[in-house]
PDB file of N, CA and C in Angstrom:
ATOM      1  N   UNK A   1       0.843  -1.184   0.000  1.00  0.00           N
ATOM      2  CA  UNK A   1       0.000   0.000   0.000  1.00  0.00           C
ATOM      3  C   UNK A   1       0.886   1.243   0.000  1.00  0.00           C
ATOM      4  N   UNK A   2       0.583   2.391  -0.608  1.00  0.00           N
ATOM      5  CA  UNK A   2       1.093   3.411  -0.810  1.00  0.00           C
ATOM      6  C   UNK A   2       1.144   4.677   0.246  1.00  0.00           C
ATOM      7  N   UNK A   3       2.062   5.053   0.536  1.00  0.00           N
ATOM      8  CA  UNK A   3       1.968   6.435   2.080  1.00  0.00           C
ATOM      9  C   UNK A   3       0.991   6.971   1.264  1.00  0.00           C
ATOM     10  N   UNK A   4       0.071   7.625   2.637  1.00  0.00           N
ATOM     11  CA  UNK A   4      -0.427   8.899   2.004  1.00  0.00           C
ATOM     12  C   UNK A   4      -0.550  10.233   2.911  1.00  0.00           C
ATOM     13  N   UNK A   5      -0.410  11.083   2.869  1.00  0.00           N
ATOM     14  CA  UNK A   5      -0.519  11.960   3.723  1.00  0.00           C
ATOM     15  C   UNK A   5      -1.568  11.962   5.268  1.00  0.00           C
ATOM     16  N   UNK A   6      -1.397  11.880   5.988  1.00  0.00           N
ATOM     17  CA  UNK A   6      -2.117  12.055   7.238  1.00  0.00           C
ATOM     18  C   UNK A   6      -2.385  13.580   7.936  1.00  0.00           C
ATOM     19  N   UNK A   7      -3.632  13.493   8.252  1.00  0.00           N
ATOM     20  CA  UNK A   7      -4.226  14.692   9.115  1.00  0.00           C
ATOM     21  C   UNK A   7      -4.730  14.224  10.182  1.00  0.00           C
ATOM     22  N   UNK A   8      -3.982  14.504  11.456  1.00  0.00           N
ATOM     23  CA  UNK A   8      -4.544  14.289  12.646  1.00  0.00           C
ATOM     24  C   UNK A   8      -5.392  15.266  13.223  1.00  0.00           C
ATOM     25  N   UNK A   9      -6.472  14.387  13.670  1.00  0.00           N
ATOM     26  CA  UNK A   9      -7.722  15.882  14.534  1.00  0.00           C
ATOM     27  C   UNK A   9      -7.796  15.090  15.711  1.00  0.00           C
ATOM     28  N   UNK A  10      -8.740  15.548  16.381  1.00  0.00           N
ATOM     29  CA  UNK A  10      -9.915  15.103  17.590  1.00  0.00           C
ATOM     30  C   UNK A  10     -11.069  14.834  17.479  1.00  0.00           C
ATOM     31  N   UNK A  11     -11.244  13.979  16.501  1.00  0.00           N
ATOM     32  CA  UNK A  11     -12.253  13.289  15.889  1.00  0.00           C
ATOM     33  C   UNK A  11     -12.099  12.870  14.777  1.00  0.00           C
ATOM     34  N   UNK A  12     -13.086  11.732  15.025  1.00  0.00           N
ATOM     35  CA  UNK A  12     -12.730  10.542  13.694  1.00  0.00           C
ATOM     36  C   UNK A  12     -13.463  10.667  12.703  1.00  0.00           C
ATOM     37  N   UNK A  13     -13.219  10.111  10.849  1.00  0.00           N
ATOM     38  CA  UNK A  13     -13.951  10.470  10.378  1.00  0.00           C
ATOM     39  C   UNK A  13     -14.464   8.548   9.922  1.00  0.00           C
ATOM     40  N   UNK A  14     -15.587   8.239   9.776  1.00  0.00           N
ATOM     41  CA  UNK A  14     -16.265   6.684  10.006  1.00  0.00           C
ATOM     42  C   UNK A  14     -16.398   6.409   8.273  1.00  0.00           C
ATOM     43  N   UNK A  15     -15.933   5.095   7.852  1.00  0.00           N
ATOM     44  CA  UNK A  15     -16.205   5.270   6.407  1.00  0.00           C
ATOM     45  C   UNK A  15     -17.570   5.448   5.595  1.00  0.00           C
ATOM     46  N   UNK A  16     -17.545   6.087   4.879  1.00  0.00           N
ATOM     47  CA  UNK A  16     -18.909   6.487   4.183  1.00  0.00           C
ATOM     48  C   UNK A  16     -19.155   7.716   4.639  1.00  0.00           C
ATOM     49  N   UNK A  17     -18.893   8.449   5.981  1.00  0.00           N
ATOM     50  CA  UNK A  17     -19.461   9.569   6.227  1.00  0.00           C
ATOM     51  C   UNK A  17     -18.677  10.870   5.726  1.00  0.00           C
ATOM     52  N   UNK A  18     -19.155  12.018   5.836  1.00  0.00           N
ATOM     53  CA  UNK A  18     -19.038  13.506   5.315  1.00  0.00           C
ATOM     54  C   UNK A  18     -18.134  13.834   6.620  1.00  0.00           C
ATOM     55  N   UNK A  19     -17.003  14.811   6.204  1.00  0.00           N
ATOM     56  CA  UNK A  19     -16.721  15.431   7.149  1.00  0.00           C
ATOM     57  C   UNK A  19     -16.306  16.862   6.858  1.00  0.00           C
ATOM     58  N   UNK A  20     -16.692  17.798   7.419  1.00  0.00           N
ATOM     59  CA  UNK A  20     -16.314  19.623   6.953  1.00  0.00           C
ATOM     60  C   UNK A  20     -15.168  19.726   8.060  1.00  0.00           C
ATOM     61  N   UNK A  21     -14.443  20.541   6.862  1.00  0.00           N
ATOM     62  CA  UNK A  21     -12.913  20.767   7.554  1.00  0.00           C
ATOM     63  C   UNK A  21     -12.500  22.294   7.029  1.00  0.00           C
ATOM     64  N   UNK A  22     -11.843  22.951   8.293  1.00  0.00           N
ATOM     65  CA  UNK A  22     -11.374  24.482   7.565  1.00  0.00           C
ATOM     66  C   UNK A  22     -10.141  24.417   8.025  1.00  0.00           C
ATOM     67  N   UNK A  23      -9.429  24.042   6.735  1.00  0.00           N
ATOM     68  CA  UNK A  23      -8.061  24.103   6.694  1.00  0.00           C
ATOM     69  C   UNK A  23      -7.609  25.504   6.999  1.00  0.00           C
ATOM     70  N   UNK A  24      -6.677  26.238   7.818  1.00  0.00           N
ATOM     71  CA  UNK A  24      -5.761  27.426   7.598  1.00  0.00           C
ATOM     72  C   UNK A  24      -4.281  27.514   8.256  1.00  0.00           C
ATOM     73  N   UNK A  25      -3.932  25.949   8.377  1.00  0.00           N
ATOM     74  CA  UNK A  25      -2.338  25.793   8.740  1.00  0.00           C
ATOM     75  C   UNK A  25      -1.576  25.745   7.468  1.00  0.00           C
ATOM     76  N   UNK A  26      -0.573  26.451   7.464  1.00  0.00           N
ATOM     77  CA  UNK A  26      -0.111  26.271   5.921  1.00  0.00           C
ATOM     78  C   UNK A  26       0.502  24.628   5.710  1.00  0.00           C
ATOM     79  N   UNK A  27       1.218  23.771   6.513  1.00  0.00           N
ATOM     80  CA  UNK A  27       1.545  22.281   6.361  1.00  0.00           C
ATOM     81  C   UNK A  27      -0.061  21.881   5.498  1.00  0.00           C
ATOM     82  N   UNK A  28      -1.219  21.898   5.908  1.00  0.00           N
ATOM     83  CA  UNK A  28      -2.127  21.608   5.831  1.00  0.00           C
ATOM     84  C   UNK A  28      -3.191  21.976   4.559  1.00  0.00           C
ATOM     85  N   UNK A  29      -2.425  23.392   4.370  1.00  0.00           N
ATOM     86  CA  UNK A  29      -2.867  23.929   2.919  1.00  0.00           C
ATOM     87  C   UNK A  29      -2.414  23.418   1.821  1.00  0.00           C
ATOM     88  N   UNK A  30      -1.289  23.137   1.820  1.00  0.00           N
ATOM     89  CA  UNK A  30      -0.319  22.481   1.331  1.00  0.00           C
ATOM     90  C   UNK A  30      -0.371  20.936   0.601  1.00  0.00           C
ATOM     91  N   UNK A  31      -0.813  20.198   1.872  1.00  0.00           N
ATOM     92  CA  UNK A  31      -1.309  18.868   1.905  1.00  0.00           C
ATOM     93  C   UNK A  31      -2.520  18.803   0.835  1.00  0.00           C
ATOM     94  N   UNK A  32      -3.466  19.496   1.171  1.00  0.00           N
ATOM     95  CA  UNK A  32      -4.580  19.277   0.206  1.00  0.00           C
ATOM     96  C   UNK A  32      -4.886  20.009  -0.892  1.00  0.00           C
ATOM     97  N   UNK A  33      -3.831  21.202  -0.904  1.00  0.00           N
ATOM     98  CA  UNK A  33      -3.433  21.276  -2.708  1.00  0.00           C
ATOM     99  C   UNK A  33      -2.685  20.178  -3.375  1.00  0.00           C
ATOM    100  N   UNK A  34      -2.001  20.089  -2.840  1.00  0.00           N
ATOM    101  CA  UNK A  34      -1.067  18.398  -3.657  1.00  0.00           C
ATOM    102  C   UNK A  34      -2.646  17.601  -3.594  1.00  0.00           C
ATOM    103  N   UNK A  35      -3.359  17.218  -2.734  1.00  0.00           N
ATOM    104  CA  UNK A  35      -4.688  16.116  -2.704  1.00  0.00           C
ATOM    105  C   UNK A  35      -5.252  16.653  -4.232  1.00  0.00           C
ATOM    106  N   UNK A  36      -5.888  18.068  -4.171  1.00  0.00           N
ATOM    107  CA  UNK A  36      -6.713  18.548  -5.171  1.00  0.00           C
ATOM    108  C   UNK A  36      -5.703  18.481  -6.812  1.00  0.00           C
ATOM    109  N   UNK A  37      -4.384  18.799  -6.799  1.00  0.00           N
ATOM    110  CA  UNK A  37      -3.920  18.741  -8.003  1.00  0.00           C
ATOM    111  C   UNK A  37      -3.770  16.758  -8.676  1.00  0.00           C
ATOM    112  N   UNK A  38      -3.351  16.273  -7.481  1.00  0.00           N
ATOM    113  CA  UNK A  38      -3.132  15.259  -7.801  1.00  0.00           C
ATOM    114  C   UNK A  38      -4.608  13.999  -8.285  1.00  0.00           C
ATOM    115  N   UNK A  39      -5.637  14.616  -7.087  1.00  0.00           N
ATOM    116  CA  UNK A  39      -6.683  14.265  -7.125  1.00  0.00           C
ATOM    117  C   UNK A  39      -6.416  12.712  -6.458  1.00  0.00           C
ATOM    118  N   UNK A  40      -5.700  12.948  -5.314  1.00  0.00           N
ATOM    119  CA  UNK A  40      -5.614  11.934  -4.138  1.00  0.00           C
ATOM    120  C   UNK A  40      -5.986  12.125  -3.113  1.00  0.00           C
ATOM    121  N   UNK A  41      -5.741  10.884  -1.939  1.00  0.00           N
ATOM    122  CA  UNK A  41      -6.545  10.918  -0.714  1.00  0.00           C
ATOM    123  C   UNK A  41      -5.724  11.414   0.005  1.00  0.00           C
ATOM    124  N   UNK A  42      -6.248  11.712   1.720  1.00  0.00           N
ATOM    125  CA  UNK A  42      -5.471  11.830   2.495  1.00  0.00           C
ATOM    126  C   UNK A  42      -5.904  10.581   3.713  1.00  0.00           C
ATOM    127  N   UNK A  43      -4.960  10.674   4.979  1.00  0.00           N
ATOM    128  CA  UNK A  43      -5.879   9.829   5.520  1.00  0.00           C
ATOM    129  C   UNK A  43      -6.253  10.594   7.026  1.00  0.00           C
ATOM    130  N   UNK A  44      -7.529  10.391   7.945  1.00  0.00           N
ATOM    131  CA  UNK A  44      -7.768  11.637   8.844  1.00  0.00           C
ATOM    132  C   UNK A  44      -7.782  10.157  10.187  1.00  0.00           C
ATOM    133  N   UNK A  45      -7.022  10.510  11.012  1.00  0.00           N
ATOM    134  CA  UNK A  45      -6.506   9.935  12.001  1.00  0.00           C
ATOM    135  C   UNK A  45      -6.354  10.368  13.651  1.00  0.00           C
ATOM    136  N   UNK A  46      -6.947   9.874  14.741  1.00  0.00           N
ATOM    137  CA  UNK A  46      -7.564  10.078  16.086  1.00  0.00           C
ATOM    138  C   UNK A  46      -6.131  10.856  16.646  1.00  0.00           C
ATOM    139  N   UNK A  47      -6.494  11.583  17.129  1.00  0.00           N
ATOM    140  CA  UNK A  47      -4.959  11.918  17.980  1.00  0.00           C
ATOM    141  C   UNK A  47      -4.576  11.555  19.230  1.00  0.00           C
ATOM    142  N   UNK A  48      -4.011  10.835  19.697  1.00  0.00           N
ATOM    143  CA  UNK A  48      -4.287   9.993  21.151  1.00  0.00           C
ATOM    144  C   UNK A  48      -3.870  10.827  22.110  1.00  0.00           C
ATOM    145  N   UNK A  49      -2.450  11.683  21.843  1.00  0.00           N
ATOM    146  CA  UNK A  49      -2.067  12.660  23.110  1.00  0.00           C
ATOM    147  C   UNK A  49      -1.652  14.002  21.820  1.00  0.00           C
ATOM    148  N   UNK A  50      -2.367  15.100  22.718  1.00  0.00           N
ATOM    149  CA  UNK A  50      -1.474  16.193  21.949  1.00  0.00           C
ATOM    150  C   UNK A  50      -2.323  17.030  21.316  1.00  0.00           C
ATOM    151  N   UNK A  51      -2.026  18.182  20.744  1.00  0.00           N
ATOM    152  CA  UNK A  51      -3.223  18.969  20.401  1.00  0.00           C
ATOM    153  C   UNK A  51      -3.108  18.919  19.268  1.00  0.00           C
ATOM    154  N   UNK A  52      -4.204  19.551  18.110  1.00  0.00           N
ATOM    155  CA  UNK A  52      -4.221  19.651  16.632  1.00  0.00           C
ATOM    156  C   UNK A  52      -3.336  20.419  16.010  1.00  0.00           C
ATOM    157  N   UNK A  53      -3.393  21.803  16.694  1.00  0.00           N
ATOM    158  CA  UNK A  53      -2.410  22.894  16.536  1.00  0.00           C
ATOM    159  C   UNK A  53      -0.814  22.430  16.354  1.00  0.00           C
ATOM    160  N   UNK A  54      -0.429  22.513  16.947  1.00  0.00           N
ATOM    161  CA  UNK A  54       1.476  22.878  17.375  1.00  0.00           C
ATOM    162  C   UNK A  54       2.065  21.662  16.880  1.00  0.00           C
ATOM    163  N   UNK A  55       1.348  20.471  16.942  1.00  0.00           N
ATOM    164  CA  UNK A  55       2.337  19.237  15.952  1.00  0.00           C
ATOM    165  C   UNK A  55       2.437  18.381  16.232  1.00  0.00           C
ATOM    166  N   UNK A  56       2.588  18.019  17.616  1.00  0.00           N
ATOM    167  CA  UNK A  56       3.284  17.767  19.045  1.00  0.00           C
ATOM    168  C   UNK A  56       1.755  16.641  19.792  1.00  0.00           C
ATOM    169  N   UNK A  57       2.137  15.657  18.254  1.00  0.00           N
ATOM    170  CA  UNK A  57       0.736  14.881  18.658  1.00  0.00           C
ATOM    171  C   UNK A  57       1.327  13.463  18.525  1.00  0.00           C
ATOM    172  N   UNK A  58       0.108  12.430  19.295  1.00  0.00           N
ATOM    173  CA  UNK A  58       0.476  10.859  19.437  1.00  0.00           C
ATOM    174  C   UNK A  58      -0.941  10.651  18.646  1.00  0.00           C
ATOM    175  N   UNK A  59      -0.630   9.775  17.444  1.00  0.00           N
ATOM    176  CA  UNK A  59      -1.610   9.374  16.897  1.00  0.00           C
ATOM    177  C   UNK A  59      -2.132   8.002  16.768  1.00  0.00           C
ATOM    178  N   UNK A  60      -3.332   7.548  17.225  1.00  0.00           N
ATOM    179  CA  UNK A  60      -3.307   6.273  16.500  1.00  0.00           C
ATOM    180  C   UNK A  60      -3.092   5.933  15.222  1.00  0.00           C
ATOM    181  N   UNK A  61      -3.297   4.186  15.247  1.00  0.00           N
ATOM    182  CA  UNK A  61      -2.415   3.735  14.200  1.00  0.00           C
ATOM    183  C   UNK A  61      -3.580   3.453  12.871  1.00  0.00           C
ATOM    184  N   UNK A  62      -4.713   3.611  13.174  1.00  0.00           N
ATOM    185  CA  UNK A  62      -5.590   3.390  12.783  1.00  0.00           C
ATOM    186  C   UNK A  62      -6.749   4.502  12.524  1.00  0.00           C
ATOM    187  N   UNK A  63      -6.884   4.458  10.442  1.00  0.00           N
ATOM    188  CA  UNK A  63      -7.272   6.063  10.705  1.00  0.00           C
ATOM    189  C   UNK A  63      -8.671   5.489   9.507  1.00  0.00           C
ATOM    190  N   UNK A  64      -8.936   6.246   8.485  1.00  0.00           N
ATOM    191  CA  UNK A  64      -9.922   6.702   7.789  1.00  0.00           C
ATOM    192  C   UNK A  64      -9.542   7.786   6.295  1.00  0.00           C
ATOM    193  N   UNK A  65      -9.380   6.701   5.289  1.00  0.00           N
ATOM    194  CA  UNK A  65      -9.442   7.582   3.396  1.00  0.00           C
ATOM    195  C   UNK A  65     -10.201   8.621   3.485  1.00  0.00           C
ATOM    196  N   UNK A  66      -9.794   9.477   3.273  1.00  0.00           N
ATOM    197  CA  UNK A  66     -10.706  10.470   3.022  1.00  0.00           C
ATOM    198  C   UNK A  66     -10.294  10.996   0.862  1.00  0.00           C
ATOM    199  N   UNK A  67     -11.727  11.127   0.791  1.00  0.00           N
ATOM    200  CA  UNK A  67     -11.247  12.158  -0.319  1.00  0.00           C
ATOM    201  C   UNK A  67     -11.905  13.449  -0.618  1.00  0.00           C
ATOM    202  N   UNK A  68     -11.985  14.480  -1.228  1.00  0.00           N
ATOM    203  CA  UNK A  68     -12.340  15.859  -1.105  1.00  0.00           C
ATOM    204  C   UNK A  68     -13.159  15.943  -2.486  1.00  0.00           C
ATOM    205  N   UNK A  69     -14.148  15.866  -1.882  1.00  0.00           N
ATOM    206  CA  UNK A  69     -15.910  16.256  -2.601  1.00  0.00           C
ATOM    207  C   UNK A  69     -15.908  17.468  -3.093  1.00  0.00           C
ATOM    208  N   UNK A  70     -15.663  18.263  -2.126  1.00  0.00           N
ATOM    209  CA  UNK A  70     -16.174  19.475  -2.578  1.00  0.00           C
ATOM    210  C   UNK A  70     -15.072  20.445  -1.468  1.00  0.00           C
ATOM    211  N   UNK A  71     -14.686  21.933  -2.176  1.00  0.00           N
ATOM    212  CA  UNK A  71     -13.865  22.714  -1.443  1.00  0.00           C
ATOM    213  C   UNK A  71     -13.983  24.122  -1.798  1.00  0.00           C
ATOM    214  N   UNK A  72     -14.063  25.387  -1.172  1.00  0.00           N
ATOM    215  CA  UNK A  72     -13.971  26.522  -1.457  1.00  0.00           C
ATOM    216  C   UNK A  72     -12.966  27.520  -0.890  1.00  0.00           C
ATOM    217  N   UNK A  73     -12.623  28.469  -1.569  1.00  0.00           N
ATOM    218  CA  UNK A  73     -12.181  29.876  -0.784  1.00  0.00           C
ATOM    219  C   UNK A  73     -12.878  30.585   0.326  1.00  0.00           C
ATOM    220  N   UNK A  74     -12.651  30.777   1.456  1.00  0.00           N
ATOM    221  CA  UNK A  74     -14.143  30.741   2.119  1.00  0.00           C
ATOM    222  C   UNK A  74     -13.824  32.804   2.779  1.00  0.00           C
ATOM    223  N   UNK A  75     -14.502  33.106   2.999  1.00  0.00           N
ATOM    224  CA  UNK A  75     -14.498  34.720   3.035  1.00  0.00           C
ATOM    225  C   UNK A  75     -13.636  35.194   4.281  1.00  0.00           C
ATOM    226  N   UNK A  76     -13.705  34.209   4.817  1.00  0.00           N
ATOM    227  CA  UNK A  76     -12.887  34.339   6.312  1.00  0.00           C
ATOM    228  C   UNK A  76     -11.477  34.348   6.429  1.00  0.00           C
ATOM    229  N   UNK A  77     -11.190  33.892   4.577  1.00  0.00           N
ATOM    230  CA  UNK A  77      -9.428  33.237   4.507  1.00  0.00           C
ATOM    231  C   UNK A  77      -9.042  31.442   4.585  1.00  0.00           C
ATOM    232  N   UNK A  78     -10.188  30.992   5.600  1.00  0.00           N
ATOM    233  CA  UNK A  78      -9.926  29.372   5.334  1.00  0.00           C
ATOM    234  C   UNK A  78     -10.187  28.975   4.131  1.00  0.00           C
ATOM    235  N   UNK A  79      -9.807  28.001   4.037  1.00  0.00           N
ATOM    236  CA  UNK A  79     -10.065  26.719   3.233  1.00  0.00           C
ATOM    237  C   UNK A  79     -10.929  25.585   3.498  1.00  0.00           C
ATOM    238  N   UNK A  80     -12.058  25.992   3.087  1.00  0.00           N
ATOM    239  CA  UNK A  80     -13.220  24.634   3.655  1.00  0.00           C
ATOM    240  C   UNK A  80     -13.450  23.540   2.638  1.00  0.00           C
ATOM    241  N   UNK A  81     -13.098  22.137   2.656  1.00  0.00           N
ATOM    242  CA  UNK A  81     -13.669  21.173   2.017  1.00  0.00           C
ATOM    243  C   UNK A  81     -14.302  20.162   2.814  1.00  0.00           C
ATOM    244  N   UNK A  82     -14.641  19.283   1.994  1.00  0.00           N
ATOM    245  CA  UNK A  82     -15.742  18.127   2.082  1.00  0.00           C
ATOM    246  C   UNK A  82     -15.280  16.883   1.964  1.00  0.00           C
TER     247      UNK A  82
END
């Protein structure tokens, strides 16, 4: 199986379901322009110790494909996709 990029949150995303996300870390902007040009997945993964922010996270090993439905410029400056 092939790496694919990982995004750790504080919450999981369950297969089949929708999840809204407002990207505005640049690592993270980053990540899902390569997703959108390439038109690949990422994978979204539980964070066991550590916060979302600063980096400085323990993740489980066990995560969730995601791929990006839908995404906009959003007025606020984030980056919201689907």
């Amino acid at each position: 199986m092939a790496d694919i990029p990982l995004f750790p949150l504080k919450t999981v995303l369950l297969p089949g379901n929708r999840l809204a996300l407002k990207i505005f870390e640049p690592r993270y902007l980053d990540m899902i322009a390569d997703c959108l040009r390439e038109n690949s997945c990422f994978g979204v993964v539980l964070i066991h110790k550590g916060e979302e922010i600063r980096g400085n996270t323990d993740i489980y090993s066990i995560g969730t494909t995601a791929t990006i439905s839908d995404w906009e410029h959003r007025a606020d400056g984030l980056l919201g996709i689907t």
